[in-house]
N, C-alpha and C. Protein backbone atom coordinates (compact mmCIF):
# COMPACT_ATOMS: atom_id res chain seq x y z
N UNK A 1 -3.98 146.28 -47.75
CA UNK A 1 -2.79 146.51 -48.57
C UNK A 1 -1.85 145.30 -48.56
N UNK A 2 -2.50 144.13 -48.14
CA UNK A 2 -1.28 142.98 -47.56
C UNK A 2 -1.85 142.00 -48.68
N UNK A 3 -0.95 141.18 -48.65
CA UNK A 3 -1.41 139.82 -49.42
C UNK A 3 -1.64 138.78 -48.40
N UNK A 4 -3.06 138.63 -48.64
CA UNK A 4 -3.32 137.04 -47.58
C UNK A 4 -3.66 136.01 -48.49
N UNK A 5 -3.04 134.52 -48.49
CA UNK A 5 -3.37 133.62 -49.16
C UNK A 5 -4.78 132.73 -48.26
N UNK A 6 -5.64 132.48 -49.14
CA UNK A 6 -6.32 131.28 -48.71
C UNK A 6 -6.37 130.15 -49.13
N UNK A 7 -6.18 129.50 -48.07
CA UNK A 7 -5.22 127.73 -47.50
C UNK A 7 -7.42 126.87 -48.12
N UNK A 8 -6.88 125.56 -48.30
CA UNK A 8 -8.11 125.00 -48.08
C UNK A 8 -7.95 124.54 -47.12
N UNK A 9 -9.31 124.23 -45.75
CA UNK A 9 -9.11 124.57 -44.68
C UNK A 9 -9.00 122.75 -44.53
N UNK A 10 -9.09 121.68 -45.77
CA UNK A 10 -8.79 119.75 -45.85
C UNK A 10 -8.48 119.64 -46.85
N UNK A 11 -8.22 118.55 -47.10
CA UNK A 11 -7.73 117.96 -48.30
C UNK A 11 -8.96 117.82 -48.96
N UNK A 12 -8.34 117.91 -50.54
CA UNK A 12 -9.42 117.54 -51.78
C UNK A 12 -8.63 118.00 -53.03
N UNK A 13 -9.34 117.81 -53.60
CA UNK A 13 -9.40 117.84 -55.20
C UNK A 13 -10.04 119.62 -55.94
N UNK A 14 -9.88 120.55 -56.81
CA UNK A 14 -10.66 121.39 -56.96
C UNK A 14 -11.56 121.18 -57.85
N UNK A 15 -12.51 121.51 -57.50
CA UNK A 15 -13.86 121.30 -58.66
C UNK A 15 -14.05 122.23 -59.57
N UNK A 16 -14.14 123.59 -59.15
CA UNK A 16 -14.36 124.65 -59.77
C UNK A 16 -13.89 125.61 -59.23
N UNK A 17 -13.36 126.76 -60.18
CA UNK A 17 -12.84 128.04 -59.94
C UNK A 17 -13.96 129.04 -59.78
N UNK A 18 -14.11 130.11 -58.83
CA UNK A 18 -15.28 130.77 -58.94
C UNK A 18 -15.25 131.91 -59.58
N UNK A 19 -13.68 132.46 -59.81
CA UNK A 19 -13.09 133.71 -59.63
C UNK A 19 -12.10 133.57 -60.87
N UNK A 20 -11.11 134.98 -61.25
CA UNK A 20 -10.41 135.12 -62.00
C UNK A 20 -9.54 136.10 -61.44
N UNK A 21 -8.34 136.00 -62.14
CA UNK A 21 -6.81 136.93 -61.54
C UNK A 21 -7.84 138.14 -61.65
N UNK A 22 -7.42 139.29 -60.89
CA UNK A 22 -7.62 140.34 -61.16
C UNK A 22 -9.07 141.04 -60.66
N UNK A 23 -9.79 140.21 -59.97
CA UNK A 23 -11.25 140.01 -59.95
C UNK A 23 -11.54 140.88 -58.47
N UNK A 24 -12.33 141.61 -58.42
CA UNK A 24 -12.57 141.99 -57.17
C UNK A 24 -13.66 141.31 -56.56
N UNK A 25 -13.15 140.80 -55.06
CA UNK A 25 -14.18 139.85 -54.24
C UNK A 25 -14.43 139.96 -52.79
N UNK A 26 -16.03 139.67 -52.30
CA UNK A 26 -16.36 140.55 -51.36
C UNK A 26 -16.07 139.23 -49.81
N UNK A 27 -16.30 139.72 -48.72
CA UNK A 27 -16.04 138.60 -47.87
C UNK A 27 -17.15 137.39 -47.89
N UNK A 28 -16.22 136.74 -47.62
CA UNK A 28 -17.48 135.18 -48.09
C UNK A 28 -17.93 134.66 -49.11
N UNK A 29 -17.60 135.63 -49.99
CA UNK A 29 -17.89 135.16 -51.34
C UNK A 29 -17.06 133.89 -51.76
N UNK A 30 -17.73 133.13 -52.49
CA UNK A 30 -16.63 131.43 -52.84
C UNK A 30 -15.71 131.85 -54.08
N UNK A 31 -14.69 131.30 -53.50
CA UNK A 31 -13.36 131.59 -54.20
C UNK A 31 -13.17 130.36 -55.10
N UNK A 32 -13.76 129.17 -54.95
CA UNK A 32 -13.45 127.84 -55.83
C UNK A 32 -13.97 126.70 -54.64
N UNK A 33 -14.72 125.80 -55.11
CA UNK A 33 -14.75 124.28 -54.72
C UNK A 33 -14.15 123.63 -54.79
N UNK A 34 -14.67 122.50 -53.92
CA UNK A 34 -13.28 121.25 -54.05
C UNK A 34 -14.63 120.36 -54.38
N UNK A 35 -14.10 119.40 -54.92
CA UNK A 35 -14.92 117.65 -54.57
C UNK A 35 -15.49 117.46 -53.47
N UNK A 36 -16.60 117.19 -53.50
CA UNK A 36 -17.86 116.80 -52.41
C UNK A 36 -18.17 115.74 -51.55
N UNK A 37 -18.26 114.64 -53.19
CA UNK A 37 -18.57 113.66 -52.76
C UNK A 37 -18.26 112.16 -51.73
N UNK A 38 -17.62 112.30 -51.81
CA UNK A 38 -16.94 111.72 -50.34
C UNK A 38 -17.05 112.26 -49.06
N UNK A 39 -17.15 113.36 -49.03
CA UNK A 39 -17.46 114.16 -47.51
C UNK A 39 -19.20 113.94 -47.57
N UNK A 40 -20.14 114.41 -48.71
CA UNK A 40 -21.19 114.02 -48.92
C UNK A 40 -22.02 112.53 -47.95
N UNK A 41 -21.00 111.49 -48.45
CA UNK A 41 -21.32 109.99 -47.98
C UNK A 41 -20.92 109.91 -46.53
N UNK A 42 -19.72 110.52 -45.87
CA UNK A 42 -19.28 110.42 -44.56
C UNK A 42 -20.52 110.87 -43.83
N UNK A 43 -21.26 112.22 -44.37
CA UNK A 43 -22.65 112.67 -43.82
C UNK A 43 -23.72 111.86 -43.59
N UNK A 44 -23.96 111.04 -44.84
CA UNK A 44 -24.90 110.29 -45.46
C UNK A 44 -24.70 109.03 -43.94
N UNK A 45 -23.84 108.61 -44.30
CA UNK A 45 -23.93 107.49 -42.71
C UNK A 45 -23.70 107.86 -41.42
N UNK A 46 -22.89 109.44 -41.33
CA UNK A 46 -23.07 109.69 -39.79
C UNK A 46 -24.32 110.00 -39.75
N UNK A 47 -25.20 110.31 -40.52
CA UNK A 47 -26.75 110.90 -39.87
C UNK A 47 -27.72 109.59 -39.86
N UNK A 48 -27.23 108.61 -40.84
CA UNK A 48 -28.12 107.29 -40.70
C UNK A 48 -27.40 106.63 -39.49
N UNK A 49 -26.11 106.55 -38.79
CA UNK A 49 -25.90 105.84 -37.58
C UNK A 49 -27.02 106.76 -36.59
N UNK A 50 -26.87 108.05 -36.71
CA UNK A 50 -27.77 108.85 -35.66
C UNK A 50 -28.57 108.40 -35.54
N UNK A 51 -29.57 108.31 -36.79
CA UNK A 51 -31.12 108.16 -36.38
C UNK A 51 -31.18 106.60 -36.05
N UNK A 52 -30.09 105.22 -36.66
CA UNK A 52 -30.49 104.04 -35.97
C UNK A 52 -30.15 103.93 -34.24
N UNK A 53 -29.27 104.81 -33.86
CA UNK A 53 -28.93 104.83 -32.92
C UNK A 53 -30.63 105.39 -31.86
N UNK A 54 -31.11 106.37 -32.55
CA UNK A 54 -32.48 107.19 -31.82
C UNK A 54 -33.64 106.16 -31.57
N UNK A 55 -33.31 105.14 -32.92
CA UNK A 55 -34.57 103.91 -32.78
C UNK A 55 -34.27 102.90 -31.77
N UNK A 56 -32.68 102.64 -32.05
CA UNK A 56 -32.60 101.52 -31.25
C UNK A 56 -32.67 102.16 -29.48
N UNK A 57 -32.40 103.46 -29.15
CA UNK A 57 -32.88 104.14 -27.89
C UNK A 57 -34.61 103.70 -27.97
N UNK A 58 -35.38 103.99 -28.40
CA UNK A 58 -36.58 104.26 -28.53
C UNK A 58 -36.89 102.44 -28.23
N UNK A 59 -36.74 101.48 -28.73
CA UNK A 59 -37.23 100.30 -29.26
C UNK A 59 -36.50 99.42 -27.59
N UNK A 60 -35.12 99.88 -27.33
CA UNK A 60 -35.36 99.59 -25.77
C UNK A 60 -35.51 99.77 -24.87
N UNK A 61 -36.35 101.31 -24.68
CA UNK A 61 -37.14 101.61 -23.58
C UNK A 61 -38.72 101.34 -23.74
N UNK A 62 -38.96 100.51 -25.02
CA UNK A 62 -40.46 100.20 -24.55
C UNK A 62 -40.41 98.86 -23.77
N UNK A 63 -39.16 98.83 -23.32
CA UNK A 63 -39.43 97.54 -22.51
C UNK A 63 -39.25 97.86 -20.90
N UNK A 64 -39.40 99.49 -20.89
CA UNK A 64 -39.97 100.04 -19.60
C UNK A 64 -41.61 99.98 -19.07
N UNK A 65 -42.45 99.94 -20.18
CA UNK A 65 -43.82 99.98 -19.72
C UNK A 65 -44.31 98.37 -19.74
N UNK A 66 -42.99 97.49 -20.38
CA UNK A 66 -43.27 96.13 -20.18
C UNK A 66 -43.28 95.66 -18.93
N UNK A 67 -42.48 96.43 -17.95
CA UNK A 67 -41.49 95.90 -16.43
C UNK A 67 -42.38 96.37 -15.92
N UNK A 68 -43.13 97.72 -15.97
CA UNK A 68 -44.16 98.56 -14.92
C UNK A 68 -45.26 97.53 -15.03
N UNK A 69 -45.82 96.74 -16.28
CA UNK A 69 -47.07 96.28 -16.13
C UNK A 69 -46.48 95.11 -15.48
N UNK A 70 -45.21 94.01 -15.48
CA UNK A 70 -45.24 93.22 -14.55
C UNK A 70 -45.43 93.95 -13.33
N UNK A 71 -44.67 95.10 -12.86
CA UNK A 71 -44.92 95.25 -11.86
C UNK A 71 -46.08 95.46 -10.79
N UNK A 72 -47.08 96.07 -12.34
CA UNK A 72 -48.28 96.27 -11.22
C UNK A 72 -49.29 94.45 -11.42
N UNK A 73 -49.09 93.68 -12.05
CA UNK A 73 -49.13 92.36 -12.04
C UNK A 73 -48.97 91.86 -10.78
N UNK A 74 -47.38 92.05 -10.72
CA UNK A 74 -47.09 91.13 -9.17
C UNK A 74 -47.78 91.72 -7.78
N UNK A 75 -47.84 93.20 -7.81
CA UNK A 75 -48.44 93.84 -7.01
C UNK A 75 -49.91 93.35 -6.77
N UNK A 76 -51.01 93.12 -7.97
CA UNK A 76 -51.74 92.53 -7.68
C UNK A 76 -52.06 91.14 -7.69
N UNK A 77 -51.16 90.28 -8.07
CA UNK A 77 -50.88 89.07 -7.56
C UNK A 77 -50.67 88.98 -5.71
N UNK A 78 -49.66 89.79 -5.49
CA UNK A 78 -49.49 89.73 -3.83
C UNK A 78 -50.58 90.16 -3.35
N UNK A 79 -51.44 91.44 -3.39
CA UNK A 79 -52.61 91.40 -2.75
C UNK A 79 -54.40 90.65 -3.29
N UNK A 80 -54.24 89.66 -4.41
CA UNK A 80 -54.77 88.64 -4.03
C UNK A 80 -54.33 87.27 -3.28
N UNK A 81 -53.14 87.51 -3.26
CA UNK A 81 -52.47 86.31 -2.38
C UNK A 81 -52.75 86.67 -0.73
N UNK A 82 -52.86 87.89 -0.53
CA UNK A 82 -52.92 88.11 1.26
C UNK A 82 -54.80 88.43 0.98
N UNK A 83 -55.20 88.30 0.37
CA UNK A 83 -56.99 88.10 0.29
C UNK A 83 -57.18 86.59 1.10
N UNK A 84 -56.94 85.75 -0.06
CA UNK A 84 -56.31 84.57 -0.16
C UNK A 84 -56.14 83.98 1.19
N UNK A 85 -54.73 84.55 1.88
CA UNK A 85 -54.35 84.45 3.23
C UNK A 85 -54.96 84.73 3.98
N UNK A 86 -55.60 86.28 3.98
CA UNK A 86 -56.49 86.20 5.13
C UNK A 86 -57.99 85.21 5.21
N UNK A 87 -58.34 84.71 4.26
CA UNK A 87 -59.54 83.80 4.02
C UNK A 87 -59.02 82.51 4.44
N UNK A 88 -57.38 81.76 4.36
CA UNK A 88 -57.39 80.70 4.96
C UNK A 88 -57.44 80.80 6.42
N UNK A 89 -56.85 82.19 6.89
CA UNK A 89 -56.58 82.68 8.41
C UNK A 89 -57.66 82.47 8.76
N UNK A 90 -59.02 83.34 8.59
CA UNK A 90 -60.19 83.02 8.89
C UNK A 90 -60.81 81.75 9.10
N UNK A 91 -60.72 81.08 7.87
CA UNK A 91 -61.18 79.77 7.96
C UNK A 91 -60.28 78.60 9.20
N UNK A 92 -59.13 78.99 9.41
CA UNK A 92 -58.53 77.92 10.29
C UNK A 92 -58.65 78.73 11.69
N UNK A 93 -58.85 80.04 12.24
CA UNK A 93 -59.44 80.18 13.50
C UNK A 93 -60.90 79.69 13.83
N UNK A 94 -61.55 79.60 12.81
CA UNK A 94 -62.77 79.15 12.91
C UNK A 94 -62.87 77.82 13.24
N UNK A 95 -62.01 76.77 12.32
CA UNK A 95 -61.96 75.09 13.18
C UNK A 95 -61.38 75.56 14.13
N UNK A 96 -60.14 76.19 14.55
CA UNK A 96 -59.61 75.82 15.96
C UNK A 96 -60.63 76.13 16.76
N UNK A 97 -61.17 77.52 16.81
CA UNK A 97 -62.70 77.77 17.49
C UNK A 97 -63.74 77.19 18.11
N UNK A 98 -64.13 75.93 16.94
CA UNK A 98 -65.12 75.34 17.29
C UNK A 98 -64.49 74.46 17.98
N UNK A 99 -62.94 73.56 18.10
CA UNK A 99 -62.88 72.39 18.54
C UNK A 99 -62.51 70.88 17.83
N UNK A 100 -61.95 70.37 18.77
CA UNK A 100 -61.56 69.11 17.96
C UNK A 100 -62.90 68.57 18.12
N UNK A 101 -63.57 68.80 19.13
CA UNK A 101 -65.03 67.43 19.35
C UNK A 101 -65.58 67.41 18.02
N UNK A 102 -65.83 68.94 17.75
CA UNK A 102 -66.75 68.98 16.58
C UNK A 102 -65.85 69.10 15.22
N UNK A 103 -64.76 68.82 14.97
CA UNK A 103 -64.17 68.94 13.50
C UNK A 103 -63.03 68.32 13.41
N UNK A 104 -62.63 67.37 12.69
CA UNK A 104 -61.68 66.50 12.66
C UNK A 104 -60.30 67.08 12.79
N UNK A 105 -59.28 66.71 13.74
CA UNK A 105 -58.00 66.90 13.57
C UNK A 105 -57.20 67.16 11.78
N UNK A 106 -57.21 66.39 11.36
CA UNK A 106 -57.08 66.33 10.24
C UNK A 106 -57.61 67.51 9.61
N UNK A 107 -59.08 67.99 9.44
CA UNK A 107 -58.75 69.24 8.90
C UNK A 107 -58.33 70.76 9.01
N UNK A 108 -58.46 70.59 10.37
CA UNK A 108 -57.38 71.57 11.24
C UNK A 108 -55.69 71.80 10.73
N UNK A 109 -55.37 70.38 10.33
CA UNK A 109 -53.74 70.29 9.91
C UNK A 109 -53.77 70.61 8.18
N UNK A 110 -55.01 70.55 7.46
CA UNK A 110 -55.12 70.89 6.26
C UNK A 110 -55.22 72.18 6.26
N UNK A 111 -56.33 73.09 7.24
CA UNK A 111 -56.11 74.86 7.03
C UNK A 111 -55.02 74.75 7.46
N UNK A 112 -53.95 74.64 8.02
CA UNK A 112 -52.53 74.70 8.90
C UNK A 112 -51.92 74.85 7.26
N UNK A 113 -51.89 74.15 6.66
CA UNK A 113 -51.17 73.75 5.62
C UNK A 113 -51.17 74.91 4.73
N UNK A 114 -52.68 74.66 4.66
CA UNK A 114 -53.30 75.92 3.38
C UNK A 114 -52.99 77.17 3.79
N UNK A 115 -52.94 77.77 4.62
CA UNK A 115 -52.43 78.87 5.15
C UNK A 115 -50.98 79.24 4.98
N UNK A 116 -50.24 77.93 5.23
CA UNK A 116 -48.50 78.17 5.39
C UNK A 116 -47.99 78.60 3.86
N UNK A 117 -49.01 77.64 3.07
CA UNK A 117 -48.69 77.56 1.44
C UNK A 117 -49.42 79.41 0.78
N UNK A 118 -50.36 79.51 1.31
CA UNK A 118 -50.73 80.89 0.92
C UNK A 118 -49.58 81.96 1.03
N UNK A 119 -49.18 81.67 2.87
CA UNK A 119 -47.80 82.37 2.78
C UNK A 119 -47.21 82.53 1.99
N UNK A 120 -46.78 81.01 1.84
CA UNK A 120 -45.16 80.97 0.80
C UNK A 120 -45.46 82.37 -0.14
N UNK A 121 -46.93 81.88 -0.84
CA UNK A 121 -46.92 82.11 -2.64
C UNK A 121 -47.29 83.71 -2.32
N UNK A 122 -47.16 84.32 -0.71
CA UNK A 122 -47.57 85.79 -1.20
C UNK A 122 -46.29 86.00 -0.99
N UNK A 123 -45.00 85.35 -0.14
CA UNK A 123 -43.86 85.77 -0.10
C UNK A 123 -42.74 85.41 -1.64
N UNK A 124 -43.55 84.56 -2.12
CA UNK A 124 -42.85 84.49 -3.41
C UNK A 124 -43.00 85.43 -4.55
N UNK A 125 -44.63 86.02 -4.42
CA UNK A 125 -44.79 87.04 -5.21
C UNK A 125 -44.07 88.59 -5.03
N UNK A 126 -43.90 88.59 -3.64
CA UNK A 126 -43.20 89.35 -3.06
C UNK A 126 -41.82 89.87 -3.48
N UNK A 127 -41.03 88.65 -3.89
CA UNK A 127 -39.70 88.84 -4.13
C UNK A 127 -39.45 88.88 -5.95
N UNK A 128 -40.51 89.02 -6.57
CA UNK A 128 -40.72 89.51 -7.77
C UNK A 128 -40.48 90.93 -7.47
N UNK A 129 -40.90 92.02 -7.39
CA UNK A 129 -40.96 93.41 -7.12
C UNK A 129 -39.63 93.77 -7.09
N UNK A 130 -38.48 93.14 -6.73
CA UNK A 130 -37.38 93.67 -6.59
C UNK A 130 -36.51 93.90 -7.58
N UNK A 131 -37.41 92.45 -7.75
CA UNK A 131 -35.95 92.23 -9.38
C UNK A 131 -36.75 92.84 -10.67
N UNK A 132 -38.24 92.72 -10.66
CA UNK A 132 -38.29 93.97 -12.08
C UNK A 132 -37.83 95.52 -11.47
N UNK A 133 -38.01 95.94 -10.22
CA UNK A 133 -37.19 97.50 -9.75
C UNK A 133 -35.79 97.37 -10.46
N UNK A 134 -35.16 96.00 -10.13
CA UNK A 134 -33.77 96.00 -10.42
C UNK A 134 -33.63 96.08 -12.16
N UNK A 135 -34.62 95.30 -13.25
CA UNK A 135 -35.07 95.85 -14.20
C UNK A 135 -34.78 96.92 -15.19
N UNK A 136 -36.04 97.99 -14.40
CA UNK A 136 -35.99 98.73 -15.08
C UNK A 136 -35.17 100.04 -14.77
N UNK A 137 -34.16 99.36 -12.98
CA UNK A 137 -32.92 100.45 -13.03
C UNK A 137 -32.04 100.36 -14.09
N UNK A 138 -31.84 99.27 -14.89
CA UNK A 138 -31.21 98.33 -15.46
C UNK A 138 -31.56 98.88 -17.05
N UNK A 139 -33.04 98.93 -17.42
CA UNK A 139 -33.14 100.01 -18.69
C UNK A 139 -32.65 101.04 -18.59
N UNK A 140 -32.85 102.02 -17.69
CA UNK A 140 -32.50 103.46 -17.51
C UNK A 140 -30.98 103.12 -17.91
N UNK A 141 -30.32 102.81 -16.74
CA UNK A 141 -28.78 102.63 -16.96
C UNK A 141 -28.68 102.79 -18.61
N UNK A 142 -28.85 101.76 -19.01
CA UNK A 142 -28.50 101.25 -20.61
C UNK A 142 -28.84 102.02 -21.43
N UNK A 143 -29.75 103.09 -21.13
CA UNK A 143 -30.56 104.42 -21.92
C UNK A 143 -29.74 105.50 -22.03
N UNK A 144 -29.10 105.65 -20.56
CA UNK A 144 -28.27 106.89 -20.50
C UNK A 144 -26.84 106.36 -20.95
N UNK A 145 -26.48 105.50 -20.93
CA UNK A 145 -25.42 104.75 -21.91
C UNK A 145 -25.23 104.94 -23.30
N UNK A 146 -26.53 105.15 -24.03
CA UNK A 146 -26.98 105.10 -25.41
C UNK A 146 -27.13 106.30 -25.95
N UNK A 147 -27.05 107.19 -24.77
CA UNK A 147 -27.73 108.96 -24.90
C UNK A 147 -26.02 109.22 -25.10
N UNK A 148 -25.29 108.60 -24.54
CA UNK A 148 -24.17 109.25 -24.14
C UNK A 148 -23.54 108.88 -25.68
N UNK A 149 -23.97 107.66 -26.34
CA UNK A 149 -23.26 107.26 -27.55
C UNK A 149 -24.03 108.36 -28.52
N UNK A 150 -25.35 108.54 -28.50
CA UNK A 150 -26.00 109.43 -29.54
C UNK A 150 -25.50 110.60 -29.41
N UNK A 151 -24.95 111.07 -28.04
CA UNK A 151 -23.62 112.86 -28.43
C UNK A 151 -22.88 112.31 -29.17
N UNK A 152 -22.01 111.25 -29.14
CA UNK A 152 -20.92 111.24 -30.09
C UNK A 152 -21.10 110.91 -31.16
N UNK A 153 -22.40 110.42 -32.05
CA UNK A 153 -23.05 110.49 -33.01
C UNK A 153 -23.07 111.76 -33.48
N UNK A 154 -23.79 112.79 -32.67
CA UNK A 154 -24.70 114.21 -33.34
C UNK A 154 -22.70 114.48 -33.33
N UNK A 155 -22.09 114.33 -32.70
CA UNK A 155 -20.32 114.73 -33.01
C UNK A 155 -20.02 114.55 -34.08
N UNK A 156 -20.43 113.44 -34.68
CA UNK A 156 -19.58 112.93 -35.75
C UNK A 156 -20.57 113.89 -37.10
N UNK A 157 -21.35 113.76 -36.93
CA UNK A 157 -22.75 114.48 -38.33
C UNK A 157 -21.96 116.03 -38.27
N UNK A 158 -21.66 116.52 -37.36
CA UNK A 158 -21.59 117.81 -36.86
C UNK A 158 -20.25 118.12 -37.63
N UNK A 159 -19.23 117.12 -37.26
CA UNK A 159 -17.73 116.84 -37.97
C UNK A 159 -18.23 116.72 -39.57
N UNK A 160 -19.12 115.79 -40.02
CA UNK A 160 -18.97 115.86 -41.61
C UNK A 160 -19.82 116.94 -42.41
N UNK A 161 -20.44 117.63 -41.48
CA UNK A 161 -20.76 118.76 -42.06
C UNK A 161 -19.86 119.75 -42.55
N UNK A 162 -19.26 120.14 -41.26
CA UNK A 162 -18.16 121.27 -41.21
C UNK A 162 -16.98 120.63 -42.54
N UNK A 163 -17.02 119.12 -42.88
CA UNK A 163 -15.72 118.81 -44.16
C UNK A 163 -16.75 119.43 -45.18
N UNK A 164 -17.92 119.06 -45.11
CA UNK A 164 -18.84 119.68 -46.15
C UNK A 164 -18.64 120.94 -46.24
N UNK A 165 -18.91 122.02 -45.37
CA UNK A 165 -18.86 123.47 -45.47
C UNK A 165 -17.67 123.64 -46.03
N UNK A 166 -16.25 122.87 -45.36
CA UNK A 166 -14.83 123.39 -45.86
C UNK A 166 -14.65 123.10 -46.81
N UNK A 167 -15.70 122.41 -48.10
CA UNK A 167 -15.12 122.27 -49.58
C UNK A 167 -15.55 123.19 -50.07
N UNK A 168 -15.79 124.51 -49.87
CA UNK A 168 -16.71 126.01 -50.18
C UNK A 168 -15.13 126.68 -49.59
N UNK A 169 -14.13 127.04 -51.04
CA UNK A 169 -13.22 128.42 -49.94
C UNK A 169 -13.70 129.60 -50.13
N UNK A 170 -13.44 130.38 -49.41
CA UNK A 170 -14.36 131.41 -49.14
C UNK A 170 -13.41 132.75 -49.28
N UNK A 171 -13.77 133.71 -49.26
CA UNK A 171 -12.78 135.39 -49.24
C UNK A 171 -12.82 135.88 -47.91
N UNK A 172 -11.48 136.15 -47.09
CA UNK A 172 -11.82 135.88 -45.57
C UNK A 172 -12.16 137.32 -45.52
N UNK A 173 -11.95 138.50 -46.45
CA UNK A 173 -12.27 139.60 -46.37
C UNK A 173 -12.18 139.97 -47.81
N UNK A 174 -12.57 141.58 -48.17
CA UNK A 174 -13.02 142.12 -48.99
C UNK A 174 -11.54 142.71 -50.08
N UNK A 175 -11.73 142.16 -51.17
CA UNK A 175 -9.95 142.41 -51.68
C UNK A 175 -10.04 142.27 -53.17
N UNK A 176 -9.13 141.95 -53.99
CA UNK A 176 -8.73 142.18 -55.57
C UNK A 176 -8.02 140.85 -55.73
N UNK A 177 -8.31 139.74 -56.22
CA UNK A 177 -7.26 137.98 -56.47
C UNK A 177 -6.13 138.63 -57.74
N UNK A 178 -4.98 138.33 -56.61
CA UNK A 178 -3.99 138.35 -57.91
C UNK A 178 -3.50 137.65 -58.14
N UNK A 179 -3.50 136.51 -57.83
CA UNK A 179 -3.27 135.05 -58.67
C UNK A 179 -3.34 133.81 -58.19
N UNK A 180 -3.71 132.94 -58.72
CA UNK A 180 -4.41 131.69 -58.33
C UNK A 180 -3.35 130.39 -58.39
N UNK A 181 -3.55 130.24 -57.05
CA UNK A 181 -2.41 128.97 -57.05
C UNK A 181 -3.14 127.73 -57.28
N UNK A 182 -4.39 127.44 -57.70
CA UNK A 182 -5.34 126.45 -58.01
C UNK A 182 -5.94 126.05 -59.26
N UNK A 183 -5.94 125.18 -60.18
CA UNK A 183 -7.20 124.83 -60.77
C UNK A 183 -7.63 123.61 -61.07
N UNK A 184 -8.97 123.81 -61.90
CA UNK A 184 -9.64 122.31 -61.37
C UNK A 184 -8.84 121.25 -62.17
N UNK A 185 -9.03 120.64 -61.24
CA UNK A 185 -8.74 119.38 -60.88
C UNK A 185 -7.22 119.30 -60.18
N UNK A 186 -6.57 119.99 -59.66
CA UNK A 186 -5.56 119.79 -58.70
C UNK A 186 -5.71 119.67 -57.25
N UNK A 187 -4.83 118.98 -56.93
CA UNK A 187 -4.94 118.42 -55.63
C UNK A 187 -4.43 119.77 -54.50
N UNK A 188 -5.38 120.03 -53.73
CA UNK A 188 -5.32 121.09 -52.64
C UNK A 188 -4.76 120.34 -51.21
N UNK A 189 -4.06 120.98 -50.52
CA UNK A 189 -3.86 119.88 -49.28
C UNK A 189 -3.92 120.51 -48.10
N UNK A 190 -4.61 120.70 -46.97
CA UNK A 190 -4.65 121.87 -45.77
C UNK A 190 -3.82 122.40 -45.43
N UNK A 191 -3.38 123.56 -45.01
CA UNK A 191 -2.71 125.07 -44.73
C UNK A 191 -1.64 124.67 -46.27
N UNK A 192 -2.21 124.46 -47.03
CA UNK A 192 -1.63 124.61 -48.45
C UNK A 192 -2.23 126.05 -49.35
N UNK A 193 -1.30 127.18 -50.01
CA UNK A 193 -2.08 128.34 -50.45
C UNK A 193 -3.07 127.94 -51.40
């Protein structure tokens, strides 16, 4: 028995009237449009930032299975390097073994050598492992960084939908229009009747 006005719930323009004075209308039914197209395009690029945002997620975590294959690289770099090591080990207990009588000083100080240098290069391969770990903590990080920007993406698509839905006014319940404070082409402005 009351009179309720319906407000457009943003600004716009009216497109079309759906209804007429006097008209009986059920809930939800559309009462008049507004202009689209501009809320249309706000959609149009929040859903294309989304999906470049999903690729560019996607395009820098394949440089996670890049870091794992160094990793298992260096891994088997270091255990051909302690192969390696243990074969110079071998070979230089064996001169010390036999003796200086029978094997020159000199090449005693060459396995000495070859051995120390095997070291180095398994302790150098060694200190690879850390820094691709450090890596691909280093993708992750930057992933969940990017996840966190793609919510406020699906936010924003989510936002230009709902301007989309609100250019549809609607009948908030079941009633009789007795007169129209709208037509097309006038400017509507929010909590405006």
């Amino acid at each position: 028995p009351y009179i309720t006005y319906v407000p457009a719930l943003i600004n716009g323009i009216i497109d079309k009237l759906e209804v007429l004075e006097g008209q009986s209308v059920k809930k939800g039914q559309i009462l008049a449009t507004l202009i689209d197209d501009e809320q249309k395009l706000f959609l149009q690029a929040a859903k294309q930032k989304y999906i470049s945002m999903e690729k560019t997620i996607d395009a820098h975590c394949m440089g996670i299975p890049i870091v794992e294959a160094q990793i298992s690289a260096a891994e088997k770099k270091i255990l051909a390097g302690m192969r390696l090591l243990d074969q110079e080990r071998d070979n230089l207990k064996r001169l010390e073994s036999i003796g200086k009588n029978a094997v020159s000083e000199q090449s005693i100080v060459i396995a000495r050598f070859s051995v120390a240098r095997h070291e180095a290069l398994v302790a150098q391969a060694e200190t690879e492992l850390p820094e691709l770990a450090a890596n691909i903590a280093q993708i992750t990080a930057q992933k969940e960084s990017m996840l966190a920007a793609l919510s406020e993406l699906k936010i924003e698509v989510a936002q230009a939908q709902l301007a989309i839905d609100r250019t549809k006014i609607s009948a908030p319940h079941d009633g009789i229009v007795l007169h129209l404070h709208a037509a097309p082409g006038k400017k509507r402005m929010l909590q405006m009747d």
